[in-house]
N, C-alpha and C. Protein backbone atom coordinates (compact mmCIF):
# COMPACT_ATOMS: atom_id res chain seq x y z
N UNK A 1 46.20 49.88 -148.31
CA UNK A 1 45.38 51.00 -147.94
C UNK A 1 45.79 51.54 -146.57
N UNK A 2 46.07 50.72 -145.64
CA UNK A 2 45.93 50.93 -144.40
C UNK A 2 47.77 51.46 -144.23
N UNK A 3 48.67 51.72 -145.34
CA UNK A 3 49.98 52.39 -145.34
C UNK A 3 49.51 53.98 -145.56
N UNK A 4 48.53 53.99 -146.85
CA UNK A 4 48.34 55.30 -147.39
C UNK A 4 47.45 55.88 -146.30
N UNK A 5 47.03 55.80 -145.10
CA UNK A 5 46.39 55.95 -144.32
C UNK A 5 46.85 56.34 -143.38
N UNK A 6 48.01 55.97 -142.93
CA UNK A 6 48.98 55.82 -142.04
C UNK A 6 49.83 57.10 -142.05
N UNK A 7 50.69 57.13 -143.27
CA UNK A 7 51.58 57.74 -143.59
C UNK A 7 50.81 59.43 -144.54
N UNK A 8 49.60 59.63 -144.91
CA UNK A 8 49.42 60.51 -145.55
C UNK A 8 50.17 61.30 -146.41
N UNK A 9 51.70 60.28 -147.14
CA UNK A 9 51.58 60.53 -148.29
C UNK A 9 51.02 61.46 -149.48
N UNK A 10 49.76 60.94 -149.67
CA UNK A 10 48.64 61.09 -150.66
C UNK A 10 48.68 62.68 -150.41
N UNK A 11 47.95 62.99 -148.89
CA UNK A 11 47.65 64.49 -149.32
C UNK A 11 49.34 65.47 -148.84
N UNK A 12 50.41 65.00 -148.37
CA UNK A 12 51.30 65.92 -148.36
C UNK A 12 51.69 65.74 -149.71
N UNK A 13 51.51 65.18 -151.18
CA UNK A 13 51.53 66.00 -152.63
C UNK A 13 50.39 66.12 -153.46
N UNK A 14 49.48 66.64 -152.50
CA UNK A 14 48.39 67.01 -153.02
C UNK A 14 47.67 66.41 -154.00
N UNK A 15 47.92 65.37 -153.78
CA UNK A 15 46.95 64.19 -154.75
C UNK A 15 45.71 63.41 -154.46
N UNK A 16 44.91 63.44 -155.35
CA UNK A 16 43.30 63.19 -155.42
C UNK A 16 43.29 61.51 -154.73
N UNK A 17 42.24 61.53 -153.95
CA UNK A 17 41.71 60.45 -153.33
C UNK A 17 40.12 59.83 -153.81
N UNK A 18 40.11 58.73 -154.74
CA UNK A 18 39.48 58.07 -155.15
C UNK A 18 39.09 56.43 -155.18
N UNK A 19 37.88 56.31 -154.30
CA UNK A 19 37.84 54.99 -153.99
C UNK A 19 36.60 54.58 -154.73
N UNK A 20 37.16 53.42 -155.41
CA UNK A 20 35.56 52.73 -156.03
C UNK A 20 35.58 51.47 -155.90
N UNK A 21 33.80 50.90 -156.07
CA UNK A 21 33.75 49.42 -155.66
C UNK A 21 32.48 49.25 -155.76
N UNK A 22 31.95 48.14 -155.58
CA UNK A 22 30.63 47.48 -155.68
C UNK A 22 29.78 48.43 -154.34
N UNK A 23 28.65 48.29 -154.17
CA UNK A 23 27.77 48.79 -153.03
C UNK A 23 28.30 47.96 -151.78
N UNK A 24 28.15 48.78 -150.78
CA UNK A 24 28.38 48.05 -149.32
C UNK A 24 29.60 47.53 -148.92
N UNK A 25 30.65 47.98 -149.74
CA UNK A 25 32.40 47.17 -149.18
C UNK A 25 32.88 48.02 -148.39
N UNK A 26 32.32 49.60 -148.30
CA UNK A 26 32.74 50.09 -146.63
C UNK A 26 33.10 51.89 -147.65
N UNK A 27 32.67 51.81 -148.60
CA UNK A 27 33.78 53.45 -149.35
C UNK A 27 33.47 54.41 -148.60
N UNK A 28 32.34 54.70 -148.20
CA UNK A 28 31.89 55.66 -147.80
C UNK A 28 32.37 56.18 -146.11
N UNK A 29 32.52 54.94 -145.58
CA UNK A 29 33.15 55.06 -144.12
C UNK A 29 34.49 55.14 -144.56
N UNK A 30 35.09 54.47 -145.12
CA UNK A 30 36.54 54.93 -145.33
C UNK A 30 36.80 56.30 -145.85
N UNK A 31 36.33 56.73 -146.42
CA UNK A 31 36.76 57.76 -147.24
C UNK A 31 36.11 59.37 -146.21
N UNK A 32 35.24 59.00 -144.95
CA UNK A 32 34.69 59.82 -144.05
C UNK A 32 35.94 59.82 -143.23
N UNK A 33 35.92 58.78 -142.89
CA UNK A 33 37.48 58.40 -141.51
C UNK A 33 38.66 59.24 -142.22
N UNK A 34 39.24 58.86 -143.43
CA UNK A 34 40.25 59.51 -143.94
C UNK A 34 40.03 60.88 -143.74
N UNK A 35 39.17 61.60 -144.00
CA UNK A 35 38.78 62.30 -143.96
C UNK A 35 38.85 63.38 -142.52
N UNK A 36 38.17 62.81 -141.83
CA UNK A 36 37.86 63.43 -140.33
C UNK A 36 39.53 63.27 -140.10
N UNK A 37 40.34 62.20 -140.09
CA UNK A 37 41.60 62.28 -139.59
C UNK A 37 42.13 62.91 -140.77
N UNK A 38 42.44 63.77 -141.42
CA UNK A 38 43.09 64.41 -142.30
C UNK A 38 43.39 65.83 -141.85
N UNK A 39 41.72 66.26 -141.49
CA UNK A 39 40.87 67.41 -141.16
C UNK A 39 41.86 67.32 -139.40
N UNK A 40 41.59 66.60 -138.22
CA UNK A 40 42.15 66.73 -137.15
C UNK A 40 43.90 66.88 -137.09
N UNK A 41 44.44 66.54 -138.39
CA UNK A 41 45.85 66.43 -138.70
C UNK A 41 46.41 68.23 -138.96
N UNK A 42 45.17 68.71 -139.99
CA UNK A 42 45.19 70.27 -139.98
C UNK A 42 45.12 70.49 -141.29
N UNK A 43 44.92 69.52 -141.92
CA UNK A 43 44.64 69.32 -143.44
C UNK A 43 42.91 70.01 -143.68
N UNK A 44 42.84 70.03 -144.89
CA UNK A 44 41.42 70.51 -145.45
C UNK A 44 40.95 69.43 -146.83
N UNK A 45 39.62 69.85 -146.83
CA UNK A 45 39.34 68.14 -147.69
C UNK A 45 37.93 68.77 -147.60
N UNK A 46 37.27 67.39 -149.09
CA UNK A 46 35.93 67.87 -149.44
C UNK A 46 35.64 66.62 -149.53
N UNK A 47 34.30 66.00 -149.28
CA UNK A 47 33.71 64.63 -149.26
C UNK A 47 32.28 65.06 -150.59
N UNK A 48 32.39 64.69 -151.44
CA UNK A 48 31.70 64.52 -152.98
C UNK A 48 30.77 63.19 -153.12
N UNK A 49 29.53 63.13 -152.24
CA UNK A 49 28.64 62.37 -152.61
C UNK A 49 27.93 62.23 -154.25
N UNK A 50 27.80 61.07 -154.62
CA UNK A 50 27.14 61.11 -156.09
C UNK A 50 26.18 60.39 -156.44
């Protein structure tokens, strides 16, 4: 995780970011952080609560 994070990969080919897991293993902060640093990188992004 902490490569695809690193390297942003993922969104320079525009590919979907999907994290799943039991309650409380952290998705929601990870997937905010990715996020906020994506967004400060100059990227654009949508966070999809459910």
């Amino acid at each position: 995780m902490l490569n695809l994070y690193d390297t942003f990969d993922t969104l320079e080919n525009g590919r979907n970011i999907i994290w799943i897991g039991p309650t409380g293993v952290g998705k929601t902060g990870l997937a905010t952080a990715f996020l906020i640093h994506a967004i400060s990188r100059g990227h654009s992004g949508r966070f999809i609560s459910f």
